[in-house]
N, C-alpha and C. Protein backbone atom coordinates (compact mmCIF):
# COMPACT_ATOMS: atom_id res chain seq x y z
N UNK A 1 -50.53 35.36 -80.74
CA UNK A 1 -51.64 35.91 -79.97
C UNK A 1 -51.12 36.52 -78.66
N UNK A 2 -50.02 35.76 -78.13
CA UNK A 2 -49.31 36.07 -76.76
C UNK A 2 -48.88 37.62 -76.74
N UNK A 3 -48.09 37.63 -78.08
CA UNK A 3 -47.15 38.91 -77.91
C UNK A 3 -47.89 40.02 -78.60
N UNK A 4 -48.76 39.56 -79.54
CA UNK A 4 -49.61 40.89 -80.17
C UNK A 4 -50.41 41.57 -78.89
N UNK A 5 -50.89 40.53 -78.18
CA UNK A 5 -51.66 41.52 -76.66
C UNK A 5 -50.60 41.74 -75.75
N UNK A 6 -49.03 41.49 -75.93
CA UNK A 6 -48.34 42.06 -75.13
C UNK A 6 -47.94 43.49 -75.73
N UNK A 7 -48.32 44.07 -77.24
CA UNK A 7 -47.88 44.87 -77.40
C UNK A 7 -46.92 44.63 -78.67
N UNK A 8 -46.34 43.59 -79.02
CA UNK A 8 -45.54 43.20 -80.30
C UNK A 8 -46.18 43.49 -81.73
N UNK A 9 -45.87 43.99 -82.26
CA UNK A 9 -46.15 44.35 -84.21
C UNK A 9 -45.30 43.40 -84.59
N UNK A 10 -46.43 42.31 -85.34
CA UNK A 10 -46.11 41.50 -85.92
C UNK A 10 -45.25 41.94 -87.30
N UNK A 11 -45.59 42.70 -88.04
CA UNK A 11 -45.24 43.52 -89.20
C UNK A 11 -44.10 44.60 -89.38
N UNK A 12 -43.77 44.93 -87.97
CA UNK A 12 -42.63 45.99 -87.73
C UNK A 12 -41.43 45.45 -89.08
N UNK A 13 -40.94 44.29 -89.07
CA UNK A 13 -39.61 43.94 -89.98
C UNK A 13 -40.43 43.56 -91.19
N UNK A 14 -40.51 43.83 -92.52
CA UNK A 14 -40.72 43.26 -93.38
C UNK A 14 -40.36 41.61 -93.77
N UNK A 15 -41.00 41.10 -94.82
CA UNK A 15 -40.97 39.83 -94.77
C UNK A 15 -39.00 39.89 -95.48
N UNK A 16 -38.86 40.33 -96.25
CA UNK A 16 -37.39 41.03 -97.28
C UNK A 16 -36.91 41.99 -96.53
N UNK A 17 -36.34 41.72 -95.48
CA UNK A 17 -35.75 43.22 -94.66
C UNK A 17 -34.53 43.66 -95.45
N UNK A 18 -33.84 42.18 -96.03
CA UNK A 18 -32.55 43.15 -96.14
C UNK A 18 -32.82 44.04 -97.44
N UNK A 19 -33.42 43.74 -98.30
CA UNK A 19 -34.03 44.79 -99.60
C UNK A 19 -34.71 46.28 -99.04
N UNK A 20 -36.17 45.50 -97.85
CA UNK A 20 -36.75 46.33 -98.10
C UNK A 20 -36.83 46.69 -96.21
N UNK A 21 -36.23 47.75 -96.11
CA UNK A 21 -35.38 48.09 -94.52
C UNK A 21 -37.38 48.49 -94.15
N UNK A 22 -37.08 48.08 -92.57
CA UNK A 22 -38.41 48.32 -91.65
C UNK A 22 -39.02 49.58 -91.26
N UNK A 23 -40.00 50.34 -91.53
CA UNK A 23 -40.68 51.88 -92.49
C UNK A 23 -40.28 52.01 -90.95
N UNK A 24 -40.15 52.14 -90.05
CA UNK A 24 -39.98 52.62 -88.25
C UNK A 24 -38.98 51.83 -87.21
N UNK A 25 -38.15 52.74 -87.69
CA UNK A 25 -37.05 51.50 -86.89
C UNK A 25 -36.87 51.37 -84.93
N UNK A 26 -38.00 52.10 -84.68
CA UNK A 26 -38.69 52.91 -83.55
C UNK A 26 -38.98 51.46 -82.94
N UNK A 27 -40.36 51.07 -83.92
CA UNK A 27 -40.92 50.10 -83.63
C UNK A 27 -40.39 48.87 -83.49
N UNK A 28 -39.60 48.10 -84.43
CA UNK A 28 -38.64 47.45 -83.99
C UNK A 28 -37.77 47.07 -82.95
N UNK A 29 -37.21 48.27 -82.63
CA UNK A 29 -36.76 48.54 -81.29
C UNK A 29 -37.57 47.98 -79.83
N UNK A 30 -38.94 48.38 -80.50
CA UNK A 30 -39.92 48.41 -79.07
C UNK A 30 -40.16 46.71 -79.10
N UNK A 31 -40.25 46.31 -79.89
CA UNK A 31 -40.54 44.59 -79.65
C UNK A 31 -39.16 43.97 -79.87
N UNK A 32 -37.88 44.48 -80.00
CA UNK A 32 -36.88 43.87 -79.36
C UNK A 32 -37.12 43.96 -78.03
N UNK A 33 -36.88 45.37 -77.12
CA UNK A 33 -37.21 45.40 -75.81
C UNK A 33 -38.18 44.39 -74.87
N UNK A 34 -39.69 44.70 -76.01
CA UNK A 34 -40.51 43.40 -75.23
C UNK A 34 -40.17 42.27 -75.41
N UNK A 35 -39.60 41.36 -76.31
CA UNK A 35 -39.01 40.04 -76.84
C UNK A 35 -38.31 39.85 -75.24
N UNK A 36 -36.98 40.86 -75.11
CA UNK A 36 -36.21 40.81 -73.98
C UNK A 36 -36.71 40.20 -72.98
N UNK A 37 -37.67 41.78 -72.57
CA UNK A 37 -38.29 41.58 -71.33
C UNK A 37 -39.41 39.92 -71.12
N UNK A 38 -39.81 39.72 -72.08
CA UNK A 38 -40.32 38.26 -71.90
C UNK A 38 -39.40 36.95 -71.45
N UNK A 39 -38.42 37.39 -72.34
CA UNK A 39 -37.27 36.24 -72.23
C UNK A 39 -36.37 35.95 -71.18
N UNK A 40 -36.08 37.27 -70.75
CA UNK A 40 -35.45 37.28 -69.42
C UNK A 40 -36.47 38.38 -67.73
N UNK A 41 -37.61 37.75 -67.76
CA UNK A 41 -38.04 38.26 -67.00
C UNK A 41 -37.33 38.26 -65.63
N UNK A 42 -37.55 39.93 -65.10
CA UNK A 42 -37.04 40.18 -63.46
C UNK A 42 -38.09 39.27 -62.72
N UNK A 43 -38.12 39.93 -61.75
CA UNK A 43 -38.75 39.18 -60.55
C UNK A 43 -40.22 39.80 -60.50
N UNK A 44 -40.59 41.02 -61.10
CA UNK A 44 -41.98 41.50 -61.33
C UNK A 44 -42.61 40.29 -62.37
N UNK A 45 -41.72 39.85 -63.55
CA UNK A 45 -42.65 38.92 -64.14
C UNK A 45 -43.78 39.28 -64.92
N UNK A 46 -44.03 41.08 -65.78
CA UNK A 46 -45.08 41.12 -65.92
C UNK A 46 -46.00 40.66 -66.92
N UNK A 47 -45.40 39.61 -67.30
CA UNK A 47 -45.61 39.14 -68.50
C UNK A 47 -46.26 37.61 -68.19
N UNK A 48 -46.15 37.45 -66.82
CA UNK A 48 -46.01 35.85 -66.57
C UNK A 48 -45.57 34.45 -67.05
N UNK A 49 -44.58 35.25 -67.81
CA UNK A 49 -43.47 33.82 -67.92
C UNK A 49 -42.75 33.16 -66.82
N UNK A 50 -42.21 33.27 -65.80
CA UNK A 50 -41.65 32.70 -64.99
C UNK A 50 -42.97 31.30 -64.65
N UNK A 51 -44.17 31.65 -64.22
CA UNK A 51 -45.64 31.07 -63.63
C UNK A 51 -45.48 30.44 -64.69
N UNK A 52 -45.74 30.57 -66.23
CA UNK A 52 -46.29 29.81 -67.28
C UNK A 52 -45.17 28.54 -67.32
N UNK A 53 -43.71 29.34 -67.00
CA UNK A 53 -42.66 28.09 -67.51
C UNK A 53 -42.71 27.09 -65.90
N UNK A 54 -43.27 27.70 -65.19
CA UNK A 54 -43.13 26.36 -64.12
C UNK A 54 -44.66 25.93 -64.06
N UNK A 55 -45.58 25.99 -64.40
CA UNK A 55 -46.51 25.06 -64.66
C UNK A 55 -46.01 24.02 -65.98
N UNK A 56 -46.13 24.42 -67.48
CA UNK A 56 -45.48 24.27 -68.03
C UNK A 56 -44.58 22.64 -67.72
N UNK A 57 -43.56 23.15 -66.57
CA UNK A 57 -42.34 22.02 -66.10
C UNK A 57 -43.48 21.17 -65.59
N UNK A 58 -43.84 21.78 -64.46
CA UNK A 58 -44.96 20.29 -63.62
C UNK A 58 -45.50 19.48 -64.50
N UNK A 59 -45.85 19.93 -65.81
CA UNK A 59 -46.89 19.09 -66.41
C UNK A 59 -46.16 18.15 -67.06
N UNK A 60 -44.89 18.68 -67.86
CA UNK A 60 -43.85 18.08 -68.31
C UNK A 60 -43.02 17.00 -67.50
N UNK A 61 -42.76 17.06 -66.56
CA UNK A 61 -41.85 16.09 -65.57
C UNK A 61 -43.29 15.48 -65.13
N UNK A 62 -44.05 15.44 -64.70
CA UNK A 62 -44.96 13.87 -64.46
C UNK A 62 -44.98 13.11 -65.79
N UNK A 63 -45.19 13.45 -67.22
CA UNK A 63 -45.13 12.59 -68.61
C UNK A 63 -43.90 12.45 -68.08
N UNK A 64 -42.84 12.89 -67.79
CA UNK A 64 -41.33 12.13 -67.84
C UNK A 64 -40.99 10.99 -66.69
N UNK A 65 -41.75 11.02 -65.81
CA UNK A 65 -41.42 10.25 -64.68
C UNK A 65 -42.47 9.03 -65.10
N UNK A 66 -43.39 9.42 -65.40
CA UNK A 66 -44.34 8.05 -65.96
C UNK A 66 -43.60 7.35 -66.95
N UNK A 67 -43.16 8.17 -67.94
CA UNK A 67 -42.49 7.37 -68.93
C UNK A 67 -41.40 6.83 -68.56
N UNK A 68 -40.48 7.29 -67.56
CA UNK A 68 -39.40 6.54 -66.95
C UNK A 68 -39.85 5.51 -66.49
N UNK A 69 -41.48 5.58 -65.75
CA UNK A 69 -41.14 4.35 -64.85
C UNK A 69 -41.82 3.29 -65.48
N UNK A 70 -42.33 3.43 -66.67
CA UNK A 70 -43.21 2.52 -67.98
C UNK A 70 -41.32 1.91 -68.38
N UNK A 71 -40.68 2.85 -68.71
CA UNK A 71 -39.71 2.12 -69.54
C UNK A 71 -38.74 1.08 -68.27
N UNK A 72 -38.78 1.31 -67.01
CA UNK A 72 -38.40 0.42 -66.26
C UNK A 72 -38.99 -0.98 -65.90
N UNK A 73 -40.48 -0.72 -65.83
CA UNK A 73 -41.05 -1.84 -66.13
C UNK A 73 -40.80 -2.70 -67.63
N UNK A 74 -40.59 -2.34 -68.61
CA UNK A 74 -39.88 -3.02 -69.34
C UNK A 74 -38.83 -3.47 -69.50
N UNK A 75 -38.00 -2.80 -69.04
CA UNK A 75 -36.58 -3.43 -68.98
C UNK A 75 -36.65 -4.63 -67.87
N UNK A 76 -36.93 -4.22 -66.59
CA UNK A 76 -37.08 -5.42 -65.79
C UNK A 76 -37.57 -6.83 -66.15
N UNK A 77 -38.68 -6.64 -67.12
CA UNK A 77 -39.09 -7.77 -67.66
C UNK A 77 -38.53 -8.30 -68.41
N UNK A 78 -37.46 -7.54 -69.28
CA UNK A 78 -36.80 -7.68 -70.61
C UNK A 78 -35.49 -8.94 -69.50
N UNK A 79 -34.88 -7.70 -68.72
CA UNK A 79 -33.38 -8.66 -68.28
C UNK A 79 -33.99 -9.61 -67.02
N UNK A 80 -35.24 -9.08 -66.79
CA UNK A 80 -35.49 -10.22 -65.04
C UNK A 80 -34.80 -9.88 -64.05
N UNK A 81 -34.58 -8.30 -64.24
CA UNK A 81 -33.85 -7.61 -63.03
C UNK A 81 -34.22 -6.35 -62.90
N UNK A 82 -34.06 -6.05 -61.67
CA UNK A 82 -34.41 -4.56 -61.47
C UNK A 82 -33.49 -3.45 -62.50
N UNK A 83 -33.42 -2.80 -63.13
CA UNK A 83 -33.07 -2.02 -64.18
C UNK A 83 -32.35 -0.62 -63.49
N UNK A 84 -33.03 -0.57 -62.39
CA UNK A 84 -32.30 0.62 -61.61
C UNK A 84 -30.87 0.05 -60.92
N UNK A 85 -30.67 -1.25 -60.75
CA UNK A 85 -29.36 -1.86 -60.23
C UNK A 85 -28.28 -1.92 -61.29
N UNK A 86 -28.87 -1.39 -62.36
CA UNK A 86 -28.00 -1.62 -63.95
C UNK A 86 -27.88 -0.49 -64.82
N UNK A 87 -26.31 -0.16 -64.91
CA UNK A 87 -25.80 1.19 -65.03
C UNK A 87 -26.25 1.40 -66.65
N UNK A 88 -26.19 2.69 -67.34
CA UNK A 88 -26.40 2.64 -68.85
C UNK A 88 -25.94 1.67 -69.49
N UNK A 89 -24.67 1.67 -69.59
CA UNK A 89 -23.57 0.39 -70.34
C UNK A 89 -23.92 -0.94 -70.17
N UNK A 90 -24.36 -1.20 -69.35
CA UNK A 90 -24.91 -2.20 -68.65
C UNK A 90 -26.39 -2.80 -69.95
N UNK A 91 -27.19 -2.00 -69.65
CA UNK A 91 -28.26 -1.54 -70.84
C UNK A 91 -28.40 -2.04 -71.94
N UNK A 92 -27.28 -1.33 -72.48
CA UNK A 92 -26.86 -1.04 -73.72
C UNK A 92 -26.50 -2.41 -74.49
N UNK A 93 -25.11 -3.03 -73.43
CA UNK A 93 -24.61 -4.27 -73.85
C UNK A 93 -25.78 -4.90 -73.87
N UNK A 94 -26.73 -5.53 -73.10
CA UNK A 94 -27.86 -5.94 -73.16
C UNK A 94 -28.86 -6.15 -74.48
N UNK A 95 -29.13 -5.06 -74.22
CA UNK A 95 -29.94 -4.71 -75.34
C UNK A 95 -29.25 -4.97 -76.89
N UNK A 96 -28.03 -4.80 -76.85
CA UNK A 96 -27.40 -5.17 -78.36
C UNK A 96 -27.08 -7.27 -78.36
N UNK A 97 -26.70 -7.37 -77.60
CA UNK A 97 -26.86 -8.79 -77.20
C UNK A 97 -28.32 -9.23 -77.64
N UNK A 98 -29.46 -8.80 -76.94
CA UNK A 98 -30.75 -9.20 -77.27
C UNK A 98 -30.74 -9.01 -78.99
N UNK A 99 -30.69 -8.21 -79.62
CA UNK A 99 -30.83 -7.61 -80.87
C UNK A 99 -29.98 -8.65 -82.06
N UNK A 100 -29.02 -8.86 -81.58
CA UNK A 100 -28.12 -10.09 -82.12
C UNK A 100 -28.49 -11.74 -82.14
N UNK A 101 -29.16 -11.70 -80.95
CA UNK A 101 -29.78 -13.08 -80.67
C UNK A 101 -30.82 -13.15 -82.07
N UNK A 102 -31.79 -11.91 -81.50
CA UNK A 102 -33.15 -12.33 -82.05
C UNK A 102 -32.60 -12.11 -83.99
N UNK A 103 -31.60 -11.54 -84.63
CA UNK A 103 -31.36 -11.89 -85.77
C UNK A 103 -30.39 -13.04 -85.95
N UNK A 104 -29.95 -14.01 -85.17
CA UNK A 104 -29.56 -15.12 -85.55
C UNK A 104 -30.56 -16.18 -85.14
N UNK A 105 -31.72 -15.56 -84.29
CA UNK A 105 -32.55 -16.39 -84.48
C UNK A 105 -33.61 -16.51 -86.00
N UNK A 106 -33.71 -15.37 -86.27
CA UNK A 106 -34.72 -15.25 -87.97
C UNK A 106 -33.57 -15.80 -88.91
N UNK A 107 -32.54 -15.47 -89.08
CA UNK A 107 -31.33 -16.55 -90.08
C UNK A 107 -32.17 -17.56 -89.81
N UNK A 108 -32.00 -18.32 -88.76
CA UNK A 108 -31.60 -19.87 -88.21
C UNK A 108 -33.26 -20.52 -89.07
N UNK A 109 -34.01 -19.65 -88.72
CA UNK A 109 -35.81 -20.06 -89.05
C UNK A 109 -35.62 -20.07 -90.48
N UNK A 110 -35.09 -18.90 -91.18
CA UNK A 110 -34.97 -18.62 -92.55
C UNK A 110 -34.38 -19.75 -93.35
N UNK A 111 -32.96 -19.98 -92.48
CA UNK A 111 -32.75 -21.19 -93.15
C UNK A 111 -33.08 -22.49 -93.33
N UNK A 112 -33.80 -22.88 -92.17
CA UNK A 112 -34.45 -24.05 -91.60
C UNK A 112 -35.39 -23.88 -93.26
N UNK A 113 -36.29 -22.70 -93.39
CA UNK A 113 -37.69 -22.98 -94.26
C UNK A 113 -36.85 -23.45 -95.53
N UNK A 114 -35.25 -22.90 -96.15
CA UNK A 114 -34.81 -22.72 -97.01
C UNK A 114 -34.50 -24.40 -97.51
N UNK A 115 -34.50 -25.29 -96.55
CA UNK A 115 -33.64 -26.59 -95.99
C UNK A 115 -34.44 -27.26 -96.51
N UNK A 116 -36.10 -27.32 -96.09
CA UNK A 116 -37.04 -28.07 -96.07
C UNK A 116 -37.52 -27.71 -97.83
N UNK A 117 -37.62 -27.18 -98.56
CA UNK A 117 -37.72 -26.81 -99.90
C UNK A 117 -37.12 -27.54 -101.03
């Protein structure tokens, strides 16, 4: 919808180009150019991509900072420490430690039920 009101022919390349070559190779041309000009807009912008991709970001980096700071509140609760004092590796070992526990803890239950049988 964006690029047809910018001027783009959806239809310029056939669906089979390499069989069936594009009836105006004119046209083609002209929505490479606009493709360009969208993609690497100057500082006129007339397309308003530069505006769209930084709203766009704003909206994007608050979901990322919420979700950072949701997943810190979990970790803190997880180790009982602030999570920002604790480097990736740090994390990581953690978290695989936890992961190890809690399957030698389901063995240990598993076998317990296996015992009593």
């Amino acid at each position: 919808e964006f690029l047809v009101a910018a001027g783009f022919t959806p239809d310029a390349i056939p669906q089979d180009y390499i069989n069936d070559p594009p009836a105006d190779i004119g046209l083609v041309h002209e929505n490479q150019q606009l493709l360009a000009s969208i993609l690497s807009p100057t500082d006129a912008d007339p397309h308003g991509v530069v505006t769209f991709t930084k709203e766009l970001k704003d909206q994007i980096y608050v979901r990322i900072r919420e979700y950072r700071e949701d997943v810190q509140v979990v970790l803190g609760l997880q180790f009982e420490r602030d999570p920002r004092e604790m480097d990736v590796r740090e994390i990581q070992i953690a978290l695989r430690q936890n992961e190890a526990d809690e399957e030698q803890g389901a063995e240990g239950e598993e076998a317990s039920i296996l015992g009593q049988s």
